[in-house]
Every structure is written in structure tokens, then in C-alpha cells.
Protein backbone atom coordinates (compact mmCIF):
# COMPACT_ATOMS: atom_id res chain seq x y z
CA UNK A 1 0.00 0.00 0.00
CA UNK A 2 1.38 3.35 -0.83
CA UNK A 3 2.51 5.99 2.16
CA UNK A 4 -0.38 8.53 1.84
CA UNK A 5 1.20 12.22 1.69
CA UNK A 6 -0.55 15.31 2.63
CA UNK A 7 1.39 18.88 0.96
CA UNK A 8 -0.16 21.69 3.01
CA UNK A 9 0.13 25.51 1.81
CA UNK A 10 -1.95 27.70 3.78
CA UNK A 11 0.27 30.22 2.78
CA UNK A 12 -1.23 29.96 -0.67
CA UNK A 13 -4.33 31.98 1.00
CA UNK A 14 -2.63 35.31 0.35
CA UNK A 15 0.73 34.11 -1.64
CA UNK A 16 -1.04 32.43 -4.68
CA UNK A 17 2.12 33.13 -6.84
CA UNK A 18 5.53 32.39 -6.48
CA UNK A 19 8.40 29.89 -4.76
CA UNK A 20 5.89 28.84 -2.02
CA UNK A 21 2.91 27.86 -4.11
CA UNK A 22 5.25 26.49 -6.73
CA UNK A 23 6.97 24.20 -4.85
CA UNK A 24 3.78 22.81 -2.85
CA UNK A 25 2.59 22.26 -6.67
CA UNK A 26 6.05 21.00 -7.68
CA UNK A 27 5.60 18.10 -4.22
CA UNK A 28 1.92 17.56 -5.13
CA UNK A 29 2.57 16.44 -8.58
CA UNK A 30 6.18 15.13 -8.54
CA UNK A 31 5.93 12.63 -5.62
CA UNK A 32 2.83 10.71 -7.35
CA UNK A 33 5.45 8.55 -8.72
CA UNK A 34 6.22 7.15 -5.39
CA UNK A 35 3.74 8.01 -2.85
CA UNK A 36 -0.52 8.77 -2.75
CA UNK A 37 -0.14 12.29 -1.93
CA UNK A 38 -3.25 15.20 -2.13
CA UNK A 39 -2.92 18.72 -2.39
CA UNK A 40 -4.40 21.24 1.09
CA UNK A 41 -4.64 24.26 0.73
CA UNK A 42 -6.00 27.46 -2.00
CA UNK A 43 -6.40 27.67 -5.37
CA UNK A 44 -3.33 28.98 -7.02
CA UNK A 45 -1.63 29.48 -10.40
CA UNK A 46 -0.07 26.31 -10.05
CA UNK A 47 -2.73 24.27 -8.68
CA UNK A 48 -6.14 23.51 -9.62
CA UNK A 49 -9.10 21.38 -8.11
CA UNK A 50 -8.80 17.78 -9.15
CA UNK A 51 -9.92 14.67 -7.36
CA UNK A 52 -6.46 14.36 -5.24
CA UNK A 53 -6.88 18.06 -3.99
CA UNK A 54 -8.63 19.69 -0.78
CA UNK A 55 -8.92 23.77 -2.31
CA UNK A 56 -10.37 25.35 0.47
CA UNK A 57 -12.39 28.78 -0.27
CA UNK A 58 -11.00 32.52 0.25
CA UNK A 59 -12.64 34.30 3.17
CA UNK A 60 -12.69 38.05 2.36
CA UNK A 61 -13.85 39.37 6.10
CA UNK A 62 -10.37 40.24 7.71
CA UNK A 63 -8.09 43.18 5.86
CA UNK A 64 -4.85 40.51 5.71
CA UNK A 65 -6.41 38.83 2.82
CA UNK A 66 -5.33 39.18 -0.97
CA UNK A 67 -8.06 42.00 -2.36
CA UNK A 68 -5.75 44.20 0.04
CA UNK A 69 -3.05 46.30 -1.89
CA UNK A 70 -2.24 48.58 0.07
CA UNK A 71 1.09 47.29 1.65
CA UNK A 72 1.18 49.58 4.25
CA UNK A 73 -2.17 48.30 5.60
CA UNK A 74 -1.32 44.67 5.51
CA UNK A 75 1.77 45.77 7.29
CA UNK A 76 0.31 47.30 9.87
CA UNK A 77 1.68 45.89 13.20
CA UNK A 78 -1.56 46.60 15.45
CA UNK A 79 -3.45 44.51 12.78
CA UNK A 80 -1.28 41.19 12.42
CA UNK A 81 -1.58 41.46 16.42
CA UNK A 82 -4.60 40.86 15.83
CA UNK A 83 -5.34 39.12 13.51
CA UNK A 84 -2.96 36.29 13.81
CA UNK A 85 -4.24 35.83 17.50
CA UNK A 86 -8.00 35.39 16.54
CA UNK A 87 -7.16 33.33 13.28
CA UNK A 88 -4.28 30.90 14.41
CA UNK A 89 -5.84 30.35 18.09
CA UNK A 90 -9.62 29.58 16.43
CA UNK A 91 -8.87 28.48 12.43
CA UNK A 92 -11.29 30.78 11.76
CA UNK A 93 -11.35 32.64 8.44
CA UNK A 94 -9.84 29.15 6.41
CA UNK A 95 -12.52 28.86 4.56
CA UNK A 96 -13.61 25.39 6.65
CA UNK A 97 -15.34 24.80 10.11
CA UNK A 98 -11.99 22.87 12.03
CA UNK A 99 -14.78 19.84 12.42
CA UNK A 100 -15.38 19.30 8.56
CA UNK A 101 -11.67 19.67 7.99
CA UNK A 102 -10.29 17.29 10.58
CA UNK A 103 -13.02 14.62 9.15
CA UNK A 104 -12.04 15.31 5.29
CA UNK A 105 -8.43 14.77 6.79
CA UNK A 106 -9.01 11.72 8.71
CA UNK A 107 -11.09 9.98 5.59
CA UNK A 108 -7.82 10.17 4.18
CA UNK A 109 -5.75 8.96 6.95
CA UNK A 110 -2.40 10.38 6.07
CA UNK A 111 1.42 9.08 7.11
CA UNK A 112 2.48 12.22 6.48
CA UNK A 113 2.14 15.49 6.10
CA UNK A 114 4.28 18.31 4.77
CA UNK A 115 4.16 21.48 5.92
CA UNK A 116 4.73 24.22 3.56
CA UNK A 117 3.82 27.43 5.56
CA UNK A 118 3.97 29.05 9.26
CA UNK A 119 0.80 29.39 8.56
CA UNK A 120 0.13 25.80 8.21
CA UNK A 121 1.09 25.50 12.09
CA UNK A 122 -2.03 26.15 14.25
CA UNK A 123 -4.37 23.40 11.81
CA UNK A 124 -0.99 20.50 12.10
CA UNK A 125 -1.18 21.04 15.90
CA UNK A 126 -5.25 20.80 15.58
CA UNK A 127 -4.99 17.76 13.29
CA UNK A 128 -2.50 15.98 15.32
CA UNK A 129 -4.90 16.05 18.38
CA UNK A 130 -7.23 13.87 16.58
CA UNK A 131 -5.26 11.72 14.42
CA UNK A 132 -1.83 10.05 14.02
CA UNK A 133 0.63 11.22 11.61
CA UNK A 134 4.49 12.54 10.87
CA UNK A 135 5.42 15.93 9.93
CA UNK A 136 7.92 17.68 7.83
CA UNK A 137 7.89 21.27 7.61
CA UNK A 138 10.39 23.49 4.59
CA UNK A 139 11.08 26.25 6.31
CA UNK A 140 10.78 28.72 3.58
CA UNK A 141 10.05 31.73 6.25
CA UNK A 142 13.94 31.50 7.52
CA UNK A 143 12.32 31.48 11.06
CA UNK A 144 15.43 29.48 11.68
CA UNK A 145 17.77 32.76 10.74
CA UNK A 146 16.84 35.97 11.19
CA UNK A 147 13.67 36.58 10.17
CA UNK A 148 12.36 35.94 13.69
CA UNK A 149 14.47 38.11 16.07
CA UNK A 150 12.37 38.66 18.88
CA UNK A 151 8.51 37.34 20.03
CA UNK A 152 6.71 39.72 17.70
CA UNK A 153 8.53 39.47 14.80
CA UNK A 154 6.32 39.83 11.70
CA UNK A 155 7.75 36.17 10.71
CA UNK A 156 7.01 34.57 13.62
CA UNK A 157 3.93 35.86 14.84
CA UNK A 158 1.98 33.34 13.28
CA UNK A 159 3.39 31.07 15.88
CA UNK A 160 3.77 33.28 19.04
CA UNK A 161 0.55 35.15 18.63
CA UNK A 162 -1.30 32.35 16.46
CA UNK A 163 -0.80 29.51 18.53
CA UNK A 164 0.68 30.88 21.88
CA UNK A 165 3.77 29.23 21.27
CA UNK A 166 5.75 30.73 24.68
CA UNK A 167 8.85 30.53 25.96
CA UNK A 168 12.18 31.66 28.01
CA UNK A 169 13.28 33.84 25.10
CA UNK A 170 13.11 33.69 20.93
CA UNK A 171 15.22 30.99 20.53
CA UNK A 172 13.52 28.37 23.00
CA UNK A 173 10.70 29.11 20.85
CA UNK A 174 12.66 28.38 17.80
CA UNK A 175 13.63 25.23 19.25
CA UNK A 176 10.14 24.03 20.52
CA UNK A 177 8.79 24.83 17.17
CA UNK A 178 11.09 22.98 15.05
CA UNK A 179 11.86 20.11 17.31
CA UNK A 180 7.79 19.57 17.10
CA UNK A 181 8.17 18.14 13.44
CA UNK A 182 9.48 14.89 12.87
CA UNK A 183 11.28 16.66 10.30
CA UNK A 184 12.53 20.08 9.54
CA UNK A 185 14.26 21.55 5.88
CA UNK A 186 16.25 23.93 5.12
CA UNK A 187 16.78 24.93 1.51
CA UNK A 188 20.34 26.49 1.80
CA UNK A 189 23.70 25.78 3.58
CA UNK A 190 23.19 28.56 5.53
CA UNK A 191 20.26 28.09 7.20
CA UNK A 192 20.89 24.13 7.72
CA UNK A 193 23.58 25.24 9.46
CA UNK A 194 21.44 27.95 12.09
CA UNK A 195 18.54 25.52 12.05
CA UNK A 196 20.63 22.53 13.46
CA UNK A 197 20.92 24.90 16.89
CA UNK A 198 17.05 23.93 17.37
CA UNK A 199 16.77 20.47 16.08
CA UNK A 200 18.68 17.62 15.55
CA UNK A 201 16.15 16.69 12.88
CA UNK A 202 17.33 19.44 9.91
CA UNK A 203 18.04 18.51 6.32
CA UNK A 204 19.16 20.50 3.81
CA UNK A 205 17.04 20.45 0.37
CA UNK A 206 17.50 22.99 -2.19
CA UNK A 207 15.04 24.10 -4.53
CA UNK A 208 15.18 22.47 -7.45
CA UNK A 209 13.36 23.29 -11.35
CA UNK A 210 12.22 21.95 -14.40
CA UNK A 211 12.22 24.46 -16.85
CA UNK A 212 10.21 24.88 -19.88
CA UNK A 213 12.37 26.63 -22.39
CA UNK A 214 10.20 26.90 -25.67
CA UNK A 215 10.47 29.53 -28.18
CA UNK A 216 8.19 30.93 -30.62
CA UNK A 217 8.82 34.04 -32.46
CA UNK A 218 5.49 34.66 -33.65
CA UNK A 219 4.05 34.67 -29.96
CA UNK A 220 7.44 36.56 -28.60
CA UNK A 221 6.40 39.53 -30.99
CA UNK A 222 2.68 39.29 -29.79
CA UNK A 223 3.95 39.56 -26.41
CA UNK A 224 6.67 42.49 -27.44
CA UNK A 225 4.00 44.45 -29.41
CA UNK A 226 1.40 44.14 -25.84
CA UNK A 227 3.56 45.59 -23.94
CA UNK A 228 5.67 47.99 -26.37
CA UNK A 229 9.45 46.38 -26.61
CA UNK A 230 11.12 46.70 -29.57
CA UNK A 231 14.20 44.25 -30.68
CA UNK A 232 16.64 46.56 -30.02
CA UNK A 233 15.44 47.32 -26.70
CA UNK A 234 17.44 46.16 -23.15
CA UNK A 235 15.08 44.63 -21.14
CA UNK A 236 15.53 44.34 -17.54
CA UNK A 237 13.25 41.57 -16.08
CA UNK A 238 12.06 41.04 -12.26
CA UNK A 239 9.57 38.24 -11.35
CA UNK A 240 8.26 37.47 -7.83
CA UNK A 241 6.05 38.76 -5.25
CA UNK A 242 5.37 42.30 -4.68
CA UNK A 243 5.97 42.66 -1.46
CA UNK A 244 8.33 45.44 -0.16
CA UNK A 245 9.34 43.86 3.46
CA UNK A 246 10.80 41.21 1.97
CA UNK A 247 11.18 41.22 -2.53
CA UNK A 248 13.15 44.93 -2.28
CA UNK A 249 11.52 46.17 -5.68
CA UNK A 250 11.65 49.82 -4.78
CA UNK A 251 15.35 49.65 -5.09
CA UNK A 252 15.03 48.17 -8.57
CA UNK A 253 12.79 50.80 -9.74
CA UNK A 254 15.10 53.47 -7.75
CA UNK A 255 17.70 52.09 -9.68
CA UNK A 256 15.89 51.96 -13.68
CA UNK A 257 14.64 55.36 -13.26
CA UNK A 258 18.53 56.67 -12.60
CA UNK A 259 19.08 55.23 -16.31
CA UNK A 260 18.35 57.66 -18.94
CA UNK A 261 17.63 55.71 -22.15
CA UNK A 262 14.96 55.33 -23.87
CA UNK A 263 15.91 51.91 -25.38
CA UNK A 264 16.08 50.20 -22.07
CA UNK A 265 12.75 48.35 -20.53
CA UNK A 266 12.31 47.45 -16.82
CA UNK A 267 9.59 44.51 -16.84
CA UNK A 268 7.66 43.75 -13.50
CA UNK A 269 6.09 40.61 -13.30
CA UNK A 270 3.94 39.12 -10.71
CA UNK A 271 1.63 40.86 -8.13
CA UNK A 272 1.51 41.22 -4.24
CA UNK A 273 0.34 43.87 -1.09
CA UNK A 274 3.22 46.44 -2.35
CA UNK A 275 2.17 46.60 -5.87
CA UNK A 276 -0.59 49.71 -5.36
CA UNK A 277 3.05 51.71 -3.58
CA UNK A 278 5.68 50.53 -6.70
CA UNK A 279 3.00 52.07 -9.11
CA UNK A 280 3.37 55.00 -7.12
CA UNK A 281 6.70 54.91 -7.43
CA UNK A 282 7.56 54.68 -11.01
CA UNK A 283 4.69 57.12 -11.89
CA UNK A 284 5.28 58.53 -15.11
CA UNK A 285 8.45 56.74 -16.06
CA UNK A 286 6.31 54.53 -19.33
CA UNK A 287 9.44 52.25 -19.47
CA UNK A 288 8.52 50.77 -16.39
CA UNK A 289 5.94 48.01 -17.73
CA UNK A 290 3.83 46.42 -15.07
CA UNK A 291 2.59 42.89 -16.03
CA UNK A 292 0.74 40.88 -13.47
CA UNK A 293 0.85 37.90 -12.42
CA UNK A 294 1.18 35.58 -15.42
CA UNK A 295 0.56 31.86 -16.45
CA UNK A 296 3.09 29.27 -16.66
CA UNK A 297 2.38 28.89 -20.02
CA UNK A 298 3.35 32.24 -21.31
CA UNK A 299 6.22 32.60 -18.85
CA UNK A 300 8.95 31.17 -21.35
CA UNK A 301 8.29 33.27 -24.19
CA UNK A 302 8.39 36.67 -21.61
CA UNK A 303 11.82 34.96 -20.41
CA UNK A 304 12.77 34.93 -23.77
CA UNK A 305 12.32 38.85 -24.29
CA UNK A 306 14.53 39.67 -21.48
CA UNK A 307 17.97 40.89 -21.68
CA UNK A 308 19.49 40.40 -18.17
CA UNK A 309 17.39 39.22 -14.61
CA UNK A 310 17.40 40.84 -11.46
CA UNK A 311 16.65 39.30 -7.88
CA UNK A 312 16.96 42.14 -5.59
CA UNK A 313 15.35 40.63 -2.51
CA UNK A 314 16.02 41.00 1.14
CA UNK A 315 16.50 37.98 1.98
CA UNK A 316 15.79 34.16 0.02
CA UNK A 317 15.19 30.74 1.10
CA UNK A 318 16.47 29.73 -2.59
CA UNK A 319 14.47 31.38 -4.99
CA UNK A 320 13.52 29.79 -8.07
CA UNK A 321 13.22 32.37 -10.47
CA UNK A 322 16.98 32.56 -10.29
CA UNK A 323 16.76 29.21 -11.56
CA UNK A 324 14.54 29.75 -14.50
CA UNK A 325 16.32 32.95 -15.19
CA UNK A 326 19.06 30.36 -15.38
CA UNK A 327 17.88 28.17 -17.55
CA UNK A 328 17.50 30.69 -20.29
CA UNK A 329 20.99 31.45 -20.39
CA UNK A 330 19.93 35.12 -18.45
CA UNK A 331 22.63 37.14 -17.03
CA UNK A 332 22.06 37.10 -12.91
CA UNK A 333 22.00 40.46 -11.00
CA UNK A 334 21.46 39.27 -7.44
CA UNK A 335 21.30 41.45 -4.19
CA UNK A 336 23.76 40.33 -1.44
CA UNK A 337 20.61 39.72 0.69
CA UNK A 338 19.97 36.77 -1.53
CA UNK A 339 22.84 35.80 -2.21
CA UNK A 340 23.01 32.71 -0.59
CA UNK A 341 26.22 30.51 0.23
CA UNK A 342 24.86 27.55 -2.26
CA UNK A 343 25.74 30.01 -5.15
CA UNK A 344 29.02 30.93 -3.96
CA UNK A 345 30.51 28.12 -5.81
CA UNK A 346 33.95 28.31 -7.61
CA UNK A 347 33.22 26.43 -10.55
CA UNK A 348 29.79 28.25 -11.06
CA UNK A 349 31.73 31.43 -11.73
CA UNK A 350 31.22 35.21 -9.62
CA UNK A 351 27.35 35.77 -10.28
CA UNK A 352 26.60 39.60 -10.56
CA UNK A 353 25.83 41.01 -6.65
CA UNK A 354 24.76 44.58 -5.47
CA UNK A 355 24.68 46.11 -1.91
CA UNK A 356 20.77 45.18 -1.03
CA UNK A 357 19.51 48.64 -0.46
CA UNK A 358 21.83 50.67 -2.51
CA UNK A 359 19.70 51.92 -5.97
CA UNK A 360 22.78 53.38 -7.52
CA UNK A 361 25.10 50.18 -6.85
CA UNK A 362 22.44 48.31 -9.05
CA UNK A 363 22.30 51.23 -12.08
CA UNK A 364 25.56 50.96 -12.08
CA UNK A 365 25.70 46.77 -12.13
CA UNK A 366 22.76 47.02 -14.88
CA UNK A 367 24.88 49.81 -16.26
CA UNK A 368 28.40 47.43 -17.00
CA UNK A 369 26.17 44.67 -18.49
CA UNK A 370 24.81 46.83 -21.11
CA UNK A 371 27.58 48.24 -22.10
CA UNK A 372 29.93 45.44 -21.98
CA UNK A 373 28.95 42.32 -24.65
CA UNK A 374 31.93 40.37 -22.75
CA UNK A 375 30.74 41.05 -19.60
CA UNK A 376 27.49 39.52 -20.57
CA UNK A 377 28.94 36.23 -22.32
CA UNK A 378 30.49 35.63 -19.22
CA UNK A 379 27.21 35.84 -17.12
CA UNK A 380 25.33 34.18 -19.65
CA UNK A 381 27.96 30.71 -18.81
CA UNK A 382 27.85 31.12 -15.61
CA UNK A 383 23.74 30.78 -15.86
CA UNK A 384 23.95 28.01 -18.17
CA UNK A 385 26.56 26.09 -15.45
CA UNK A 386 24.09 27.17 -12.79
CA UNK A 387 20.95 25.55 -14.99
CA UNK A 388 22.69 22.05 -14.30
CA UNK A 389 23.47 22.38 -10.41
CA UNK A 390 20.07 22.15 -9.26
CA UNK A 391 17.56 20.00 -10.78
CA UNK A 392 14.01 19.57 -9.90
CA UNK A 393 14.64 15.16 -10.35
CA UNK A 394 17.18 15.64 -7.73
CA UNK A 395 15.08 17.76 -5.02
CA UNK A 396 12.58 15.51 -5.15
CA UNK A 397 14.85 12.37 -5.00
CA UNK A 398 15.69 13.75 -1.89
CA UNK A 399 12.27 14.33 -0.25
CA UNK A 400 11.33 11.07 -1.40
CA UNK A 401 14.14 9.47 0.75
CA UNK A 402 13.00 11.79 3.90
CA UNK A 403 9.22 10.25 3.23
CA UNK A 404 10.84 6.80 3.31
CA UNK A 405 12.85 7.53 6.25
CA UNK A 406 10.02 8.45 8.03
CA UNK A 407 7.64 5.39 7.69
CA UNK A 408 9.71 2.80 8.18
């Protein structure tokens, strides 16, 4: 009989795009070969409502959800306070009652259950109550670094406010937190390293991506002629969340608008609480092309318009539009926030870095790759030898083993 897997992503309530909902869709669908698994959690680009899925409905009552956009509302510390304490201490606002969700659960009696979100921690604990099964959670907040510095941390108030999680001081939380999974991942060196302070329990699992490269010039110059690129243009490409406190894109928009040329294109792609403030931002500058969030299928052919990537984040788990940027041989401008130890390889080559908040350290990074064809063969191998170092078959080779681990 096959181990029954659960992938939980309450997170994909308000993060319905990007590296979270991807890789819950990526666990879903990739571990079928091995295991029974289901899907928990909202609809998202990346997942839709089939027979082996649980898509639980959007609640609009409480301000956090996604028809917000105004970041500085959803960032609002008085109103997580609040919020998290009356959602993670009652599961209200899921879009279930707790009793219809712990029976749909139950009917399928899992082994195990991964754990994709914070957010997924008040319903595990709920679940657990009521039924036996192991846990892994991917710890794509970086609660084990320093995303969670103190108890009210916006990263970790999900836990401390949500659940009542308690304890001596921030890091005995950390550690009765993690140590309450049977399992705990961390998708870079880095953070295996911090999280193994909390649990003896810590893997390290990178992101991994299969990447669909097609090409097709007839829809590239539909796509160019939407948004009004030309072939000559230098198109500077961005894809992710908009959301300031963590994705950074004010300081890529600081740093376009210091370039004065006209053939030079800054696409946005992707949507989030911060995008109402980055319109705001680049108001009036028309090279500044704001796209939305857009389907996997048309993804390729927008890779394919763009000139050079930037990642200009905070901080990353391991991001995997870096990866996709990758595999279409895109030269990498990455922000020393997210520049994570697992792409400080020798062999890989010197990716492209910037000081994280510094606008004219990027115009002037964007600046040498434009102007220098060299410059930008070299980036382009170092993608391409990047491309090979992570692979989606070997991330979930490795999760697979965990699983196996786990039910014996």
C-alpha cells in the first residue's frame, strides 16, 4: 500500500504566486510517482481542483487577505496582532469549520504530512490532536535565521501570537517549534547550518526546477507588441512577489529610473500587497511596464524577451526564479541579501551582486552589463553552469528518501 502524503500551503491563501505555491505544486505532482499524496490548501496558479486536492475557499472578512493592496495596511503591526491571535488560536477565516476539515483529513488517513507554511502550524497542531501522523515542515520563512528576532517578529507571529507558542526567550521558541516536526528543511547551507541549533532533525534540500524553455517568435512579438518592446530594446526583467518587506523592488525601480535611455525596458512581473506603492513609485516613467501575475504557459516566451534578470530581494530561502532565469541562459544580477552561500561556488563562476539597499550600486551593475557584450557572455555561462546544479529530479529524489525515512 502506498505511504499517503498530505502537501499543506496555507500560505497559498494570500501568496497564490511564487516559490511557495510552486513548490507545494512542484511536491503535489512530482511525488505521485512514489507516494498517494493530495494537495491542502487554495487555489493557485499552479494548482487547480482535481480529485487528489482539498482547495479550500477565500474568506474576504479580515483586511490581511489578498483583495488588500495597500502594503502599508497589511503591514500594519496593530493589525497582524490581531489578527494572527483570533485566526491561528480559532482556524477561523480558512474557509472550513476545524470539524469538517479534521473529518475530510481523517477519511484520508495520512502518514504524512508536509508542511509548507507558518501558517500551516495552528491546523498541524489541531490535526495531530485527533489523528496520528508525521510531519515535515520546509522552512521557507527563515524562522530558523533571522527573520524571527524577537517574540513579535512579523515572521514569527503566526506562531507566538497564532498559537501561543511561549517561551524563556526567541530561541527556546525556535527550538520548541522545530523540534515539534518529525522533520525540519532547510533549503540552503546557511540556514541548515542555524537551524541545526534547534533540532537535531534538519536537512538540507534545495530548490530544485524543471524548466520549460520553448520559443516561438510569432508569440514573442505578440507579447513584445502588448507591452511595447522593440528588438533593439534592453530589457531588464524582475519576477516574484510584490511585497516590499521582503522582494526589495523599490530599489530596482530606484535604480531603472537613474538610467536615462529610452531603449532600455524594466519589466515587473507578478503581483503582491506592495504593488498599489511601486505604481506609485515609477509614476510617469512609461518604461517601467507592469505585467501581473502571469501563467506558466506564457512565462517562457516573456523569459525569452529579457535581456538580463534581477533578484533584488532581502533575503531568500532559494528562490527559483533565479533558476529559471538560469535556464534561459539570463545574465544574474542578485542582491547580497539573496545571495546565498549555495551560489558561492567556484566552478559556477562570480554571479553579478549589489549592496541590497543601494539603488545606484544596481544602475551601475545594470549599467556594465549593457555596455559590456563580454561582460554579458560571461554571465550568460555562468547561468547556463548554474541551470545544471540544481535539478528539480534531484530535489525531489531527496524528499522522497525523507518520506521513506520516516515510515519505516
Amino acid at each position: 500500500m502506498k505511504t499517503k502524503v498530505i502537501v499543506m500551503d496555507f500560505g497559498s491563501r494570500t501568496n497564490t504566486f511564487g516559490g511557495e505555491a510552486r513548490i507545494a505544486s512542484v511536491l503535489y505532482s512530482g511525488l505521485k510517482a512514489h507516494f498517494s499524496t493530495t494537495y491542502l490548501g487554495y487555489r493557485t496558479e499552479y494548482i487547480n481542483a482535481n480529485d487528489d486536492t482539498i482547495i479550500l475557499k477565500h474568506i474576504k472578512k479580515f483586511a490581511h487577505n489578498p483583495g488588500v493592496k495597500n502594503s502599508r495596511l497589511t503591514e500594519n503591526w496593530f493589525m497582524r496582532l490581531g489578527y494572527f491571535s483570533l485566526m491561528g488560536r480559532n482556524l477561523i477565516d480558512i474557509g472550513i469549520k476545524k470539524d469538517a476539515l479534521a473529518d475530510r483529513i481523517k477519511s484520508f488517513s495520512p502518514d504524512i504530512i508536509i508542511s509548507n507554511s507558518t501558517w500551516d502550524f495552528s491546523t498541524i497542531r489541531y490535526l495531530r490532536k485527533r489523528m496520528n501522523f508525521k510531519t515535515i515542515y520546509i522552512d521557507h520563512a527563515n524562522i530558523s535565521g533571522s527573520n524571527a528576532k524577537n517574540y513579535f517578529s512579523k515572521a514569527i507571529m503566526p506562531l507566538t501570537l497564532g498559537t501561543g507558542l511561549v517561551g524563556l526567550d526567541i530561541d527556546s521558541i525556535k527550538s520548541k517549534f522545530f523540534k515539534y516536526f518529525d522533520a525540519t528543511v532547510a533549503l540552503n547551507k546557511s540556514q541548515a547550518r542555524k537551524m541545526l541549533k534547534f533540532t537535531d532533525r534538519a536537512y538540507y534540500i534545495p530548490n530544485g526546477l524543471h524548466v520549460d524553455t520553448t520559443s516561438d517568435s510569432g508569440i514573442e512579438d505578440v507579447i513584445r507588441k502588448r507591452y511595447g518592446i522593440s528588438k533593439s530594446d534592453f530589457v531588464v526583467m524582475y519576477i516574484g512577489r510584490m511585497f516590499e518587506r521582503q522582494k526589495n523592488v523599490s530599489t530596482l525601480i530606484k535604480a531603472f529610473m537613474h538610467l536615462q535611455n529610452n531603449n532600455i525596458k524594466l519589466l515587473l512581473i507578478g503581483g503582491g500587497q506592495s504593488m498599489a506603492d511601486y505604481k506609485r513609485l515609477a509614476s510617469g516613467d512609461k518604461r517601467i511596464i507592469f505585467c501581473g501575475e502571469v501563467d506558466d504557459e506564457r512565462l517562457p516566451y516573456i523569459y525569452n524577451l529579457a535581456s538580463i534578470f534581477v533578484l533584488p530581494s532581502v533575503w531568500e530561502g532559494f528562490n527559483l526564479t533565479i533558476l529559471e532565469a538560469a535556464n534561459h541562459r539570463l545574465p544574474l544580477v542578485v542582491s547580497e541579501g539573496a545571495y546565498i552561500d549555495d551560489l558561492k561556488v567556484v566552478k559556477l563562476g562570480k554571479i553579478i551582486t549589489f549592496r541590497t539597499f543601494d539603488h545606484n550600486d544596481l544602475a551601475r551593475k545594470i549599467l556594465f552589463l549593457m555596455n559590456s557584450a563580454k561582460a554579458m557572455n560571461e554571465a550568460r555561462k555562468v547561468s547556463e553552469r548554474l541551470a545544471g546544479m540544481f535539478t528539480q529530479e534531484a530535489m525531489l529524489k531527496k524528499y522522497s528518501n525523507l518520506i521513506e525515512d520516516l515510515v519505516k
